[in-house]
Protein backbone atom coordinates (compact mmCIF):
# COMPACT_ATOMS: atom_id res chain seq x y z
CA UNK A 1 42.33 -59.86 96.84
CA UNK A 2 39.93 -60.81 94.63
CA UNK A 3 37.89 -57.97 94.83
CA UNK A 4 40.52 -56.15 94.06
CA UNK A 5 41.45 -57.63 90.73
CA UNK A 6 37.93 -58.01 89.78
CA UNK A 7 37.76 -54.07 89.25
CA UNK A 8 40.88 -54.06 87.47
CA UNK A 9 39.75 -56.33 84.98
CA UNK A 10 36.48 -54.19 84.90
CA UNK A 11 38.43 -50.98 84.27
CA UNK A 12 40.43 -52.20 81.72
CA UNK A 13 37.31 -53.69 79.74
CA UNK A 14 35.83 -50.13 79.99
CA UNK A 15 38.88 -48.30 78.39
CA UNK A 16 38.80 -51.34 75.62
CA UNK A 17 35.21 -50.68 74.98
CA UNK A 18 35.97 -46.83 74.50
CA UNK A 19 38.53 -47.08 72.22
CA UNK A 20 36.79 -49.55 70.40
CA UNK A 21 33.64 -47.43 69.34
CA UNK A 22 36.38 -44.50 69.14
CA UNK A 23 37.79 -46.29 66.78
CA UNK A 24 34.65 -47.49 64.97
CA UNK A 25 33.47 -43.82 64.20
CA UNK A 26 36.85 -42.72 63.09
CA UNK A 27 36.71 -45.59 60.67
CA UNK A 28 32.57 -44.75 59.96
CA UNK A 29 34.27 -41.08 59.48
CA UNK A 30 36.65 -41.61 57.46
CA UNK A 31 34.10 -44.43 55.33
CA UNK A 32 32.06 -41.23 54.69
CA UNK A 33 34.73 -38.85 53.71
CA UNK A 34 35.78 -41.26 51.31
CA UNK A 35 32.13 -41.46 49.92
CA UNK A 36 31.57 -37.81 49.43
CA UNK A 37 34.97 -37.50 47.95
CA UNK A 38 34.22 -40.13 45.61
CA UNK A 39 30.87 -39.00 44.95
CA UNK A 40 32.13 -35.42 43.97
CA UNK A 41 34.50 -36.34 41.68
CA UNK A 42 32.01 -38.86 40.34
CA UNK A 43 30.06 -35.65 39.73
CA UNK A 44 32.96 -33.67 38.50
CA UNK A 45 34.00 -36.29 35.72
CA UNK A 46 30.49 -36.15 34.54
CA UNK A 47 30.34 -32.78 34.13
CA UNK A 48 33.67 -32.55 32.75
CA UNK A 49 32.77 -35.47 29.99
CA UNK A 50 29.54 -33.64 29.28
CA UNK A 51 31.93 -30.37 28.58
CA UNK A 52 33.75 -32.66 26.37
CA UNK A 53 31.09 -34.04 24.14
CA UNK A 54 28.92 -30.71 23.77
CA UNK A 55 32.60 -29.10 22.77
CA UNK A 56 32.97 -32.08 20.29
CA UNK A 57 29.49 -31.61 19.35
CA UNK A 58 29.93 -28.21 18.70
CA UNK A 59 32.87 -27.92 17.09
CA UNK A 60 31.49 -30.95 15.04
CA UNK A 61 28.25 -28.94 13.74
CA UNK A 62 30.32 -25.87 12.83
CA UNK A 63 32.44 -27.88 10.90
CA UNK A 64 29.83 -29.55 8.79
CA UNK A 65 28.38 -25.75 8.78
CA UNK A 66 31.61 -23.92 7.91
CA UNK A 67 32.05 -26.55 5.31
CA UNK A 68 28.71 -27.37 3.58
CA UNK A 69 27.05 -24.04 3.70
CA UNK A 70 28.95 -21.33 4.44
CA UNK A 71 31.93 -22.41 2.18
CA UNK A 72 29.91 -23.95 -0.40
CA UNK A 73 29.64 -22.13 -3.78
CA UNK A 74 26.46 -23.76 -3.79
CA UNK A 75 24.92 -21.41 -1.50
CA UNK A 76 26.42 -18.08 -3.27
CA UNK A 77 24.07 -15.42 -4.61
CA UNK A 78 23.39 -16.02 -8.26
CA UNK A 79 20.31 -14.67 -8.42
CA UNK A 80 18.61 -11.07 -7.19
CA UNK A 81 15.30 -11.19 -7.86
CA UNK A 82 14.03 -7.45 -7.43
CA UNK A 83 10.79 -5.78 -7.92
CA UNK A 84 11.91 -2.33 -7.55
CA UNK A 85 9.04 -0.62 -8.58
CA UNK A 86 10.75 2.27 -9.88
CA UNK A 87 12.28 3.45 -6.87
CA UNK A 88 15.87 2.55 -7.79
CA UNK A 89 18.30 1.00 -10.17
CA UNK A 90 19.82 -2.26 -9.58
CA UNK A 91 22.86 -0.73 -8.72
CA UNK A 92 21.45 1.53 -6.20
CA UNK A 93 20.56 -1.79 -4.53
CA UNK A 94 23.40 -3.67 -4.50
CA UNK A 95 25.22 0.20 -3.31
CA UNK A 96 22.56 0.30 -0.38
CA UNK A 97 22.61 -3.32 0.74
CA UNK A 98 25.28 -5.00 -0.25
CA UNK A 99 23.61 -7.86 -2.05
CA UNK A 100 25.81 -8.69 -4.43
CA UNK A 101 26.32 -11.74 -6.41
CA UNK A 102 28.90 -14.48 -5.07
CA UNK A 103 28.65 -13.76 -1.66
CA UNK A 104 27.00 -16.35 0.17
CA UNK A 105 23.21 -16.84 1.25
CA UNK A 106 23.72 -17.21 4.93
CA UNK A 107 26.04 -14.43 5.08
CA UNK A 108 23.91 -11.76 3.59
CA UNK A 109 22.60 -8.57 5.95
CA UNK A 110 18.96 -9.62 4.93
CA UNK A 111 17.22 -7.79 7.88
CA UNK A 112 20.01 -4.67 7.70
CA UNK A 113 18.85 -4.51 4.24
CA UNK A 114 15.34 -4.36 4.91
CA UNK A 115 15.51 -1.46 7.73
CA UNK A 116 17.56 0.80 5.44
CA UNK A 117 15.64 -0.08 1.91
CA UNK A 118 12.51 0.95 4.50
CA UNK A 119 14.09 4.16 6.10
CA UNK A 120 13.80 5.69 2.28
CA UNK A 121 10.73 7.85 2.50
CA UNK A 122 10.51 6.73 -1.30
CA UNK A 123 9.64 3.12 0.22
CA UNK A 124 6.23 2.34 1.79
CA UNK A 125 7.20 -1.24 2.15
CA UNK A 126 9.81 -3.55 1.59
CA UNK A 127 9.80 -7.37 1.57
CA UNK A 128 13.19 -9.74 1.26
CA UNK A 129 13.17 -13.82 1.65
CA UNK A 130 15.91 -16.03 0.73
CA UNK A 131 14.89 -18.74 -1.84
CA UNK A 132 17.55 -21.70 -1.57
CA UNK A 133 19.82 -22.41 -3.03
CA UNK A 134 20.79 -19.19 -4.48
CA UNK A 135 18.35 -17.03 -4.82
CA UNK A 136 17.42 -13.18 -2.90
CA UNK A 137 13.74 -12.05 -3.90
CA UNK A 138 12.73 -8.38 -2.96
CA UNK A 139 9.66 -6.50 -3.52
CA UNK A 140 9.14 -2.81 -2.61
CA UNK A 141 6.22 -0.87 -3.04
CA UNK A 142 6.98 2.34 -3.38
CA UNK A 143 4.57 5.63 -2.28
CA UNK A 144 2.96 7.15 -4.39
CA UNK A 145 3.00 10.76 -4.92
CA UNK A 146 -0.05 12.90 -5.46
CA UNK A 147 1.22 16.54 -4.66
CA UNK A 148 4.28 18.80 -5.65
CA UNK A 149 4.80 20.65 -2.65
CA UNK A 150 4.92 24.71 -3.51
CA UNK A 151 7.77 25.88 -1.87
CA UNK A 152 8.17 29.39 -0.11
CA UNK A 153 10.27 32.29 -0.56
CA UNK A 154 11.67 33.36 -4.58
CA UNK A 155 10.68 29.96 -5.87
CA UNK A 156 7.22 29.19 -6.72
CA UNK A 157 7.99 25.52 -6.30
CA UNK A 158 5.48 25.07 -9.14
CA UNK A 159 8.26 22.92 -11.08
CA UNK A 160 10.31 19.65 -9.91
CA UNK A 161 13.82 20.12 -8.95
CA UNK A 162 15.92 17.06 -8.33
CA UNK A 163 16.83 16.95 -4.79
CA UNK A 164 14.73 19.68 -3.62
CA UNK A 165 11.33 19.71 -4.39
CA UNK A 166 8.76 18.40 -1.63
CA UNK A 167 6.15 15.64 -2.48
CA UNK A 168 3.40 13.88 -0.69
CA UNK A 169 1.59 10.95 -1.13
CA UNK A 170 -2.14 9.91 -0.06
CA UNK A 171 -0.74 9.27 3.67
CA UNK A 172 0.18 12.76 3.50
CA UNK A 173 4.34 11.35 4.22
CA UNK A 174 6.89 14.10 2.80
CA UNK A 175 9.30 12.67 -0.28
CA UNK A 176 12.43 14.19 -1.00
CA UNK A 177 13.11 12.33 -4.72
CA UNK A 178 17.05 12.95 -5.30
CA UNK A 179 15.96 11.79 -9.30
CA UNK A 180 13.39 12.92 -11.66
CA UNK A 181 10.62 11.01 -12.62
CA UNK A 182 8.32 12.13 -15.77
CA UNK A 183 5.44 11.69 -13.44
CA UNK A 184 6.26 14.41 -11.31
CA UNK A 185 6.08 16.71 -13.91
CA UNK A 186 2.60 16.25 -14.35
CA UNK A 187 1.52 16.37 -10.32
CA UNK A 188 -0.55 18.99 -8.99
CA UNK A 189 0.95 21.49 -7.24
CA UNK A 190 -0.47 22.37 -3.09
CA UNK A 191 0.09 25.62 -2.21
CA UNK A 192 -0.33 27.72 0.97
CA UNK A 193 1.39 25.08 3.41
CA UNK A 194 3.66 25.64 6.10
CA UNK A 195 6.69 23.25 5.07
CA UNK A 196 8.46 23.99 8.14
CA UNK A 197 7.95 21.17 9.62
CA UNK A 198 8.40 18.73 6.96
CA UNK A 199 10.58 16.10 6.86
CA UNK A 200 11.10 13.46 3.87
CA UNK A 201 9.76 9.97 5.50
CA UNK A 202 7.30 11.90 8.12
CA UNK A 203 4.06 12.41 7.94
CA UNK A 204 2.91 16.11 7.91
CA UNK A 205 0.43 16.57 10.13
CA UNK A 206 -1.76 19.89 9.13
CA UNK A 207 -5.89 20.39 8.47
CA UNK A 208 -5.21 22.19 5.14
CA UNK A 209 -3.85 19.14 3.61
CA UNK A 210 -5.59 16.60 5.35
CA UNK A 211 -8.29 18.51 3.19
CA UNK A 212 -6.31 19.39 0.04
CA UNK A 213 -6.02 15.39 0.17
CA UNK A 214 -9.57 14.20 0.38
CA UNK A 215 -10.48 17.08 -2.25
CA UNK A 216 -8.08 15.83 -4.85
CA UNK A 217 -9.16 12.28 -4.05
CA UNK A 218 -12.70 13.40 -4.78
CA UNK A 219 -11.84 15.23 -7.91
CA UNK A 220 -10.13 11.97 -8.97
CA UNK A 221 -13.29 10.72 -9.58
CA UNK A 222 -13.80 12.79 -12.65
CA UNK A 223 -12.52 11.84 -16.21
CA UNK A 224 -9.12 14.18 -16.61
CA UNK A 225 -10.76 14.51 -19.69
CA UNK A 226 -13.41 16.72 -18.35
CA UNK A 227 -11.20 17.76 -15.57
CA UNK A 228 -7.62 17.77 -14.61
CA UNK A 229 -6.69 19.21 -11.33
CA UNK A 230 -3.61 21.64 -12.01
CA UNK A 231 -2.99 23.37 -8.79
CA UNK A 232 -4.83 23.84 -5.11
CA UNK A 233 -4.54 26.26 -3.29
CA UNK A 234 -5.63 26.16 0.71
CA UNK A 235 -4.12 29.53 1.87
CA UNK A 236 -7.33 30.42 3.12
CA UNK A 237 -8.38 28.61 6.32
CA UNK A 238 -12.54 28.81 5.06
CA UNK A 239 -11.74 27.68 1.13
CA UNK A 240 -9.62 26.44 -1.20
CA UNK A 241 -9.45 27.00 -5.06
CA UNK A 242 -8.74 24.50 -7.34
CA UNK A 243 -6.82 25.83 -10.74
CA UNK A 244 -7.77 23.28 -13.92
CA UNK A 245 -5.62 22.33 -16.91
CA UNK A 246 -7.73 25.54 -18.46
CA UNK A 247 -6.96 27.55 -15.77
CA UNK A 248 -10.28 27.68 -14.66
CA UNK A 249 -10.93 28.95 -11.08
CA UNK A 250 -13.22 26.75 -8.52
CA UNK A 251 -13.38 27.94 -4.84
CA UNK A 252 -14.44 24.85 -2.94
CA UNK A 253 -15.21 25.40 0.83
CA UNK A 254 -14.39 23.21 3.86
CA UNK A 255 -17.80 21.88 3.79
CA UNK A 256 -20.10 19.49 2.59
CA UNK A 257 -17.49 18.41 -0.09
CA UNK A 258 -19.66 15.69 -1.37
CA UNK A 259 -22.66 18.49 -2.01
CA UNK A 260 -19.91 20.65 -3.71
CA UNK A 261 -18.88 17.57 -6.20
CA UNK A 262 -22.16 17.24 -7.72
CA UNK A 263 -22.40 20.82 -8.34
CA UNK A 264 -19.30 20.44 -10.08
CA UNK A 265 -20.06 17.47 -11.94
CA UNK A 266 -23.54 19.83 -13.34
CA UNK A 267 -21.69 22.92 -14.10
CA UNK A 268 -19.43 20.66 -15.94
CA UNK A 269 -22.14 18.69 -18.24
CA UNK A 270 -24.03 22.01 -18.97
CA UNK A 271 -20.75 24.29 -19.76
CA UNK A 272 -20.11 21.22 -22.77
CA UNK A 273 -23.66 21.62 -23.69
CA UNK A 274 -23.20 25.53 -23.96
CA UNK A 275 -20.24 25.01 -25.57
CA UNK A 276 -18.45 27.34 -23.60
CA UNK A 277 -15.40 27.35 -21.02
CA UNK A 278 -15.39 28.55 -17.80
CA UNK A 279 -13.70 30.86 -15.98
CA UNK A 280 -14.83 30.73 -12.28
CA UNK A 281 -16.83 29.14 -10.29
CA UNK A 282 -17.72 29.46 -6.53
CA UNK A 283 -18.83 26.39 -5.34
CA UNK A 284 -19.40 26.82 -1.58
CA UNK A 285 -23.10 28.41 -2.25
CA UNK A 286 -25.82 25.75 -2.23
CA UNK A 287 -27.81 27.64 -4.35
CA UNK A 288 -27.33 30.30 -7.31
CA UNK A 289 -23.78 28.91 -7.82
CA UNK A 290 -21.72 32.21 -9.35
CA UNK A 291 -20.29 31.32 -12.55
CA UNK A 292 -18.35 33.22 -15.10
CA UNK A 293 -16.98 32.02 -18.71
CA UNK A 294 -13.79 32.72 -21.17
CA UNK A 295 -14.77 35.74 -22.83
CA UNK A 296 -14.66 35.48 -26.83
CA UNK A 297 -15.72 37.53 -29.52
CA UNK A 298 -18.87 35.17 -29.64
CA UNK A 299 -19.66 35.41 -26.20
CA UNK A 300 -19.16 39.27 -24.62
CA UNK A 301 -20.68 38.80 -21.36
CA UNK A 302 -18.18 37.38 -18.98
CA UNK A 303 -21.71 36.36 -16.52
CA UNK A 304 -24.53 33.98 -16.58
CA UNK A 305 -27.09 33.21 -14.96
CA UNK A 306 -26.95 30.86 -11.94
CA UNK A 307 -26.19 26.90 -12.79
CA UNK A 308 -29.44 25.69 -11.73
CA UNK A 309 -31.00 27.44 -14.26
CA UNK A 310 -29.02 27.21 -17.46
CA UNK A 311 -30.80 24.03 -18.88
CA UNK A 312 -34.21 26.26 -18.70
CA UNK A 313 -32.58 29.19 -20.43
CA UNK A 314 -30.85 27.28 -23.29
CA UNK A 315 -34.02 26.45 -24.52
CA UNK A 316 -34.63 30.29 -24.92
């Protein structure tokens, strides 16, 4: 009998032990749970109270930004400082950018105005900065034009029309001016292009007047006193022939330009010292350059004698 309740006893101290650890993890279980829960929301709140202060902080700095600049008459436009450089009026400005005075600083389009004063094939570049408190300051520099563009068809295109007459400037970029401008009057004319392709603010790419360029800029070496270019024509692929305020003739060819020049610049000095005006000249020979002078009733013979020998036969 004792045996026997010595195993009961055992048994039931087994089951006890069971549920005791059973019960032990539940409650290490249920510990943990807790944790994480209280861990995440932990987390949460933080996050949550973060929101809240960057909102605060937020709506804080566009208060104090809404109130003290872009509501303060402070920081309205007062003052447009504008170098124009004869490309526009004033008005045109404010029309084309909408900088006008008493809207504020901050507000302004300051790079929209840049990219549209800079898409006018008038404008080679254009520079805006705000100057605190009230202040815009632009500066454009505007191209500068060096040919009237003959156009084709019934009109010569030897005279500026408003709105349709073609210029270029050294960088050889096509200008449309919608205005007349007393300079453009007095530009030489380029004839013998092929305007088909051009387009006010692009470049037009073409030989002919990459040469036509660097021939005027040569020639604008030379006092317009002694010589004013009038007119150039490049028609011909081998030459072209420059027209003076005298409507002298000069055939220039495609060639050793600089050689060409300082024949020019000796025909020039010895026609003054012979007192007479010239006619035509063909300036693509190295040697014997063909010359011919104004007739008068002084001076019947429309020829002389090569330039390289007209200081020898003055002395005759």
């Amino acid at each position: 009998m004792t045996n026997r309740r010595s195993t009961g006893n055992h048994r039931k101290g087994g089951a006890s032990s069971s549920r005791h650890h059973l019960l032990e993890l539940n409650v290490r279980t249920a510990s943990l749970k807790r944790q994480r829960r209280e861990k995440a929301n932990g987390i949460i709140w933080r996050i949550f109270a973060s929101f809240l202060v960057l909102t605060l902080i937020v709506a804080s700095a566009g208060f104090v930004v809404e109130k003290f600049f872009l509501r303060n008459p402070e920081y309205s436009l007062h003052h447009l400082d504008a170098q124009l450089d004869g490309v526009m009026t004033q008005e045109e400005l404010v029309n084309l950018t909408g900088l006008e005075n008493g809207k504020n600083i901050f507000l302004l389009p300051i790079s929209q105005a840049q990219q549209r004063l800079e898409s006018l094939p008038e404008v080679r570049t254009a520079s805006l900065e705000r100057v605190w408190p009230d202040t815009i300051k632009l500066t454009l520099e505007r191209r500068i034009p060096v040919f009237l563009l003959a156009g084709t068809g019934g009109d010569s295109g030897e005279s500026f029309i408003a709105g349709k007459s073609l210029l270029c400037d050294r960088e050889g970029v096509v200008m449309q001016p919608s205005r007349l401008d007393p300079e453009f009057l007095n530009l030489p004319v380029l004839k013998g292009l092929d305007l088909s392709d051009a387009k006010p603010g692009s470049r037009l790419y073409n030989d002919r007047l990459d040469y036509a360029l660097a021939l005027q800029d040569a020639l604008s070496g030379i006092a317009e006193v002694n010589f004013k270019v009038r007119s150039i024509d490049v028609t011909k692929e081998y030459a072209a022939v420059v027209t003076d305020a005298s409507n002298a003739r000069y055939t220039f060819g495609n060639k050793d330009l600089a050689g060409q020049m300082e024949r020019l610049k000796k025909l020039l000095v010895n026609s003054q010292e012979v007192g007479r005006q010239i006619d035509t000249a063909n300036l693509m020979l190295v040697r014997n350059t063909p010359v011919t002078f104004v007739l008068t009733p002084e001076t019947p013979a429309a020829r002389i004698i090569p330039v390289s020998n007209i200081k020898k036969d003055t002395h005759h």
